[in-house]
Protein backbone atom coordinates (compact mmCIF):
# COMPACT_ATOMS: atom_id res chain seq x y z
CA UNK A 1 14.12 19.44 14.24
CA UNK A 2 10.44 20.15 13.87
CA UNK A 3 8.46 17.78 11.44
CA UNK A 4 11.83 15.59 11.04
CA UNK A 5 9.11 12.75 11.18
CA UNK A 6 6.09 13.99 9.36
CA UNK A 7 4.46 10.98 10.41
CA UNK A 8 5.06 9.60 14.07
CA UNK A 9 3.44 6.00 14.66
CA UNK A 10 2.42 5.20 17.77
CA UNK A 11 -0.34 3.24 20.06
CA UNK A 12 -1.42 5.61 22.14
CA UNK A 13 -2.08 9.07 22.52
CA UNK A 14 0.65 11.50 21.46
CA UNK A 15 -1.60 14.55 22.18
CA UNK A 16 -4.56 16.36 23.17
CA UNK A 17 -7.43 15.20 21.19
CA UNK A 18 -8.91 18.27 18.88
CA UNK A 19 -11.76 18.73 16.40
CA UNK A 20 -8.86 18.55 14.00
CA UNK A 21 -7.46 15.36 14.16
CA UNK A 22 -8.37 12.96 10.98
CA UNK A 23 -10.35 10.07 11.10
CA UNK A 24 -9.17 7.40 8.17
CA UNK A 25 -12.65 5.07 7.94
CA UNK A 26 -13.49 2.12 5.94
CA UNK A 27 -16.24 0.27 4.60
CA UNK A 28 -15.80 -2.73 2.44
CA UNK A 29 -12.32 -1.86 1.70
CA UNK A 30 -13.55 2.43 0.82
CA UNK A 31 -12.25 4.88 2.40
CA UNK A 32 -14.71 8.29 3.38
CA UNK A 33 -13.09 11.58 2.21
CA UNK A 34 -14.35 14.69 1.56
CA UNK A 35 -14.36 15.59 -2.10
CA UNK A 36 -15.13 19.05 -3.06
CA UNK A 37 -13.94 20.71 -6.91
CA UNK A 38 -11.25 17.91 -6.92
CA UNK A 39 -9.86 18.33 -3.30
CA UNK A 40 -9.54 15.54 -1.58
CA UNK A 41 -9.46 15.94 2.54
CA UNK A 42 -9.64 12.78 5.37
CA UNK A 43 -12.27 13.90 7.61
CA UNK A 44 -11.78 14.86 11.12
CA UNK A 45 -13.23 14.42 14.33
CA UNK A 46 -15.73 17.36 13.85
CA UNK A 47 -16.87 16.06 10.71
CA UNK A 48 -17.17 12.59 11.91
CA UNK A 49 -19.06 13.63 15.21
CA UNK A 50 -21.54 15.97 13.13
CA UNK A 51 -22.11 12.99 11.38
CA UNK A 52 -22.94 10.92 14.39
CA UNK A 53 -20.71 7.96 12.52
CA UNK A 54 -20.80 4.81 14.79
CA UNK A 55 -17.02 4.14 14.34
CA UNK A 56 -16.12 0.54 15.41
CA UNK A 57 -12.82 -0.67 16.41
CA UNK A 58 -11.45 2.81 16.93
CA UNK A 59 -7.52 2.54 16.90
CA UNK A 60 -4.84 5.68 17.14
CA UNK A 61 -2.64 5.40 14.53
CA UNK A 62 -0.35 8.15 15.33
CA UNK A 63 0.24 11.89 14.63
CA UNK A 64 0.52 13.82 11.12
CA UNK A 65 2.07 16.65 10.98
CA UNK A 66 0.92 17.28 14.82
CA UNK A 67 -2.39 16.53 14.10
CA UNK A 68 -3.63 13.25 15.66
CA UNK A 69 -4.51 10.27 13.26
CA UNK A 70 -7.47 7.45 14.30
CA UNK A 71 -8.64 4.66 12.01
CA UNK A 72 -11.58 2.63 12.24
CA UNK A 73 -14.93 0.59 9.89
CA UNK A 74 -17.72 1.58 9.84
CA UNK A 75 -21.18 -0.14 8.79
CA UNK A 76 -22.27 2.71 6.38
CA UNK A 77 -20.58 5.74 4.72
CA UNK A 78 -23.28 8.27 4.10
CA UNK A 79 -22.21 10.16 0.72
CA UNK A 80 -23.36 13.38 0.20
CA UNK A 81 -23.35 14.80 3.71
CA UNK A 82 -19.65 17.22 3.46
CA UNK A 83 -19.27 16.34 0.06
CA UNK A 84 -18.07 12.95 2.25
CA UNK A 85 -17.55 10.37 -0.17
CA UNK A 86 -16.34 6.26 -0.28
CA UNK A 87 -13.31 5.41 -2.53
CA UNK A 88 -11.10 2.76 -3.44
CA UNK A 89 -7.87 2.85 -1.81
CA UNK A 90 -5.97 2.77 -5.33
CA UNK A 91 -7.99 5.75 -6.22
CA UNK A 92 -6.99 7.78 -3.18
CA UNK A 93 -2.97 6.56 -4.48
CA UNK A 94 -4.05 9.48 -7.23
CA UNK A 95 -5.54 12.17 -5.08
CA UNK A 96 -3.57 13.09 -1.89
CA UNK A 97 -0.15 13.69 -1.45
CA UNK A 98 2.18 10.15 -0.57
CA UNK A 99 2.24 10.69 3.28
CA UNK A 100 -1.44 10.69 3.88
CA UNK A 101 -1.79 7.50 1.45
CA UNK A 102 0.81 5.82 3.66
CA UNK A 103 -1.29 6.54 6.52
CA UNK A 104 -4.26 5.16 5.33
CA UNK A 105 -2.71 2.67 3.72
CA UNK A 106 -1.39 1.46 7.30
CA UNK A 107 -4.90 1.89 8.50
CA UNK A 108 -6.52 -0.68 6.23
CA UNK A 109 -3.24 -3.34 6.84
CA UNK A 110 -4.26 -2.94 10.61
CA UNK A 111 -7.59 -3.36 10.30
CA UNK A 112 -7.38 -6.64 8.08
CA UNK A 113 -4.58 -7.47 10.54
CA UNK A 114 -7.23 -7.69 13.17
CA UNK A 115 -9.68 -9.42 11.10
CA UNK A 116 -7.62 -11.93 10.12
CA UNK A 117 -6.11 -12.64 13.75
CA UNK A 118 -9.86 -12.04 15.63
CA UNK A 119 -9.16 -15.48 17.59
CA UNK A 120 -6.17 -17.25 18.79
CA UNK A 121 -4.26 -19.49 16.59
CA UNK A 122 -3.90 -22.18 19.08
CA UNK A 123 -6.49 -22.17 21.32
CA UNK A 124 -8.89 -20.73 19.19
CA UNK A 125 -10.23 -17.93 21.70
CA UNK A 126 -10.98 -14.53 21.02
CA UNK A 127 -8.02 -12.22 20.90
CA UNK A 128 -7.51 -8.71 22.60
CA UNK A 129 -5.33 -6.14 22.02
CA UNK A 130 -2.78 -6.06 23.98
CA UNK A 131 -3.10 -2.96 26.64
CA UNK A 132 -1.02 -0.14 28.28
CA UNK A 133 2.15 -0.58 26.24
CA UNK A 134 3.16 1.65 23.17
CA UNK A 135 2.46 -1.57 21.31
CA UNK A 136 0.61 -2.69 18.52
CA UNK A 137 -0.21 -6.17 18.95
CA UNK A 138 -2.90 -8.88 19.95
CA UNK A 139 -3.00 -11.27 22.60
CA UNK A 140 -4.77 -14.50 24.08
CA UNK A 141 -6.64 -13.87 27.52
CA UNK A 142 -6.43 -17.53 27.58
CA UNK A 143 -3.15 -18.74 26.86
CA UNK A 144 -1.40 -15.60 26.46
CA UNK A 145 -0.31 -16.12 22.33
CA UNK A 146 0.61 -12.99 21.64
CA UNK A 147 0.86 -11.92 17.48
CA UNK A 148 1.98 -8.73 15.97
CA UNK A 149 1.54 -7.09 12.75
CA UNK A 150 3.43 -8.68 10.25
CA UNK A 151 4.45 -7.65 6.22
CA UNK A 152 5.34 -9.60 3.15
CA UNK A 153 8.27 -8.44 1.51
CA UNK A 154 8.15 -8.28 -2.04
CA UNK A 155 9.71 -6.90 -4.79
CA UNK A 156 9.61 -4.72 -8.30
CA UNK A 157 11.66 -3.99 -10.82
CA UNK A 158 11.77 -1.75 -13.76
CA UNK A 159 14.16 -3.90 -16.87
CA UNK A 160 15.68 -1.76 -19.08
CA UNK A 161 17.07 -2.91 -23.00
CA UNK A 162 18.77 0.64 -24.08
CA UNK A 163 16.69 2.46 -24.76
CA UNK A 164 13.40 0.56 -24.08
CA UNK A 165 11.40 -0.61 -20.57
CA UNK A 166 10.02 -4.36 -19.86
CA UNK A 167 6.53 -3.49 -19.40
CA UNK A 168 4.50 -6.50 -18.83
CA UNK A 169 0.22 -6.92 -18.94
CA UNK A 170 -0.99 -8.81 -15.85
CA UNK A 171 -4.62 -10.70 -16.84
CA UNK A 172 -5.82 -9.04 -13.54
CA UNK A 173 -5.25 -5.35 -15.27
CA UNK A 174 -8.05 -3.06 -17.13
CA UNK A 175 -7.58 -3.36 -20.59
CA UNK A 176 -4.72 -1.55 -22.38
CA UNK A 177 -2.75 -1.25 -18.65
CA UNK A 178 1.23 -2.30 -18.23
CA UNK A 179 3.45 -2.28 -15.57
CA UNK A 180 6.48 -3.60 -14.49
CA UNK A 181 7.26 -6.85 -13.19
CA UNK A 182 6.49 -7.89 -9.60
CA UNK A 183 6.40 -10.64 -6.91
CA UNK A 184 7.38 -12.27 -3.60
CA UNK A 185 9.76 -13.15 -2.20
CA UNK A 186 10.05 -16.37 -1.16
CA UNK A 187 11.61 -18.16 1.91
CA UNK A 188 15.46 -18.30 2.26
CA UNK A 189 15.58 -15.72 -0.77
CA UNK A 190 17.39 -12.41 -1.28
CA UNK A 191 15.47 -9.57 -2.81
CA UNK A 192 18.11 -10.11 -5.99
CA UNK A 193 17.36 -13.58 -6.26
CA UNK A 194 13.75 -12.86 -6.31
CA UNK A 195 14.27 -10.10 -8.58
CA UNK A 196 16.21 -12.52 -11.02
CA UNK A 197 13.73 -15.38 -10.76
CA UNK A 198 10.54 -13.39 -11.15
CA UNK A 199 11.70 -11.64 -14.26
CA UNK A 200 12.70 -14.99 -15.67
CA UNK A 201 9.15 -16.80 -14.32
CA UNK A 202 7.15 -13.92 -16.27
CA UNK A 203 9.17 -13.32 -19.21
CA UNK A 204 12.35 -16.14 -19.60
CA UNK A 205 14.70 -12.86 -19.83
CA UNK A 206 17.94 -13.08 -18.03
CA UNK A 207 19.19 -9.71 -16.37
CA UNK A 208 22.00 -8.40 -14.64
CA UNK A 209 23.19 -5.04 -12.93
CA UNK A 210 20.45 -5.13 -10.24
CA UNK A 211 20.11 -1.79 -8.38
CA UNK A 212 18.08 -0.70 -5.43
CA UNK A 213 16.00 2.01 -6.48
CA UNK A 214 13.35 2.46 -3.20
CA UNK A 215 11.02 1.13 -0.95
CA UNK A 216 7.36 1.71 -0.17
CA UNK A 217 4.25 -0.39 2.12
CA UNK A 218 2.06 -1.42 -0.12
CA UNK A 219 -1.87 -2.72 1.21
CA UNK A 220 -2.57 -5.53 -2.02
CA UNK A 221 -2.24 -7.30 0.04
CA UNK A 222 0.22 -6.51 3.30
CA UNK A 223 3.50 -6.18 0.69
CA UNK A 224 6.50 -4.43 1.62
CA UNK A 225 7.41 -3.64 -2.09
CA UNK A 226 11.41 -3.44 -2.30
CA UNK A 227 12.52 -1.37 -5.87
CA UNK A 228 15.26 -2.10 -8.02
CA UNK A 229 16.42 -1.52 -11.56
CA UNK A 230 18.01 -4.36 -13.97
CA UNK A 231 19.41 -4.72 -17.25
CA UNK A 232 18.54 -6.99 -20.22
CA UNK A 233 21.32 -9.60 -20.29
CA UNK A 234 19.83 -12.56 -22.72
CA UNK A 235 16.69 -14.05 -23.98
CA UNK A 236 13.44 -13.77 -25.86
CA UNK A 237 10.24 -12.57 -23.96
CA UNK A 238 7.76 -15.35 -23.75
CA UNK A 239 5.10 -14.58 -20.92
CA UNK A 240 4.35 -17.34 -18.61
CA UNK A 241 0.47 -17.72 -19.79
CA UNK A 242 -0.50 -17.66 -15.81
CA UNK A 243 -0.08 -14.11 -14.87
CA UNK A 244 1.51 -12.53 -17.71
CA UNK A 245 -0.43 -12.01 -20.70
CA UNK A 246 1.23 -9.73 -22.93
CA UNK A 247 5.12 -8.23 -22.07
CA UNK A 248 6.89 -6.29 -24.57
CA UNK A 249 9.57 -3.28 -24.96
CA UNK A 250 8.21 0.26 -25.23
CA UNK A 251 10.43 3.30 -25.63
CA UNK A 252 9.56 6.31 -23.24
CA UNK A 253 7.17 8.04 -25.92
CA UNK A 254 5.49 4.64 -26.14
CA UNK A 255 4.60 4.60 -22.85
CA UNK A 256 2.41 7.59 -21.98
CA UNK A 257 -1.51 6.07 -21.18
CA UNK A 258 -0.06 2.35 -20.64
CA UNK A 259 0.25 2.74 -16.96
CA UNK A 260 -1.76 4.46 -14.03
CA UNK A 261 -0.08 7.94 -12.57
CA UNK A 262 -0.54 7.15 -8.66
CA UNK A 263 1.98 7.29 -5.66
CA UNK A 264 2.74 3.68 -6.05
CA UNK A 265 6.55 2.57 -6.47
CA UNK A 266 6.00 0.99 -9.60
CA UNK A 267 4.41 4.42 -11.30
CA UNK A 268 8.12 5.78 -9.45
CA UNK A 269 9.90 3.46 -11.41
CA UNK A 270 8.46 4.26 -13.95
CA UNK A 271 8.57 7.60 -14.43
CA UNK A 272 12.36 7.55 -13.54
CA UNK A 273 13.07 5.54 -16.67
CA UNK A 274 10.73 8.64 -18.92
CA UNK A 275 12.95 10.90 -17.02
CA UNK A 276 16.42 9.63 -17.36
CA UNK A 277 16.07 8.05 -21.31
């Protein structure tokens, strides 16, 4: 039974604290990590106390592996010092292996969870979080609103024509960069509702054969991001003009370069259409 959960979430202290328990920081929306000949490592509590960081709104996140997991911001990240650097949380998606980008992932949710909820939504006072329970939440001194961390579901799906892939180019993409398509879900929806009416919204093609494929948290912004794969039923692409620019059918050898290699679900899907066409 040992590591059955990698990752164990909790509020409050699972173990001793030690030198080597990681410290996932952010400024601006970076992330500090060490980066030495292309190795990527989340600092720890040594490293963070050597560099006499000023941490603010410390939070335990859980354990790792056994090894205990805090989050926090902090007003500068000096670079340099331990090779410690600041990057994008998309960047990190590249570098470190899926669990520890889940983590910090979950970090930066709960601290613009916080932000976003610093005073009550009724009364308007300052919030606290809520103490001595195994609980993450916040809650009114005043009139005792309490609010918890909350996720949008959304979903993604990777079309398939034969033997080609829907990729589609959002205007919000670098230049020459396809994915496949994507959105919310919307009140009193299923997921395959969504999944139909997005596809149709983006491109006016009609699919069928809709097929859970995965699941996976997702921080831009606090998305739940359900997988599925479809087939082509009917239609001719013709992008909305709002989000989608350019959408299109590319064969598996047309693909390599169009898309960003990263541990999100949509590089997953992907890569499971290279792999099985």
């Amino acid at each position: 039974m040992k590591n059955y959960l990698r990752f164990q979430s909790s509020a409050i202290l699972l173990s001793p604290e030690r030198d080597e328990d990681l410290y996932f920081i952010f400024n601006n929306g970076k992330i500090a990590v060490n980066k030495s000949k292309k190795i990527i490592k989340i600092p720890t509590r040594k490293d963070i106390s050597e560099m006499g960081l000023n941490i603010k709104n410390p939070m335990y996140i859980g354990s790792f592996d056994n090894i205990n997991c805090f989050g926090g911001t902090c007003e500068n990240i000096p670079s340099g010092f331990k090779n410690l650097e600041a990057i994008g949380l998309r960047e990190l998606s590249y570098l470190v292996e899926k669990e520890l980008y889940l983590i910090a992932a979950k970090v930066f949710l709960l601290i613009n969870w916080e932000k976003d909820h610093r005073y009550c939504g009724r009364c308007g006072s300052l919030m606290e979080r809520k103490k001595n329970k195994n609980e993450r939440a916040l809650i009114c001194p005043k009139c005792g609103f309490t609010t918890w961390p909350r996720t949008s579901p959304a979903i993604i799906v990777a079309v398939t024509k034969e033997d080609k892939l829907l990729l589609a180019h959002n205007k919000n993409f670098e230049n020459g960069r396809y994915s496949v398509i994507a959105g919310f879900v919307e009140m009193g929806e299923t997921f395959e509702q969504c999944v139909k009416r997005e596809v149709f919204e983006e491109t006016r093609i009609e699919i069928k054969n809709i097929k859970y494929f995965g699941n996976q948290p997702w921080p831009f912004p606090n998305s739940m991001m359900i997988g599925f794969t479809a087939e082509y039923l009917s239609g001719e692409i013709k992008e909305d003009g709002d989000e989608i620019v350019t959408a299109g059918w590319f064969r598996k050898e047309e693909i390599c370069g169009k898309y960003n290699k990263s541990n999100s679900i949509g590089s997953q899907l992907i890569e499971n259409f290279i792999n099985t066409h």
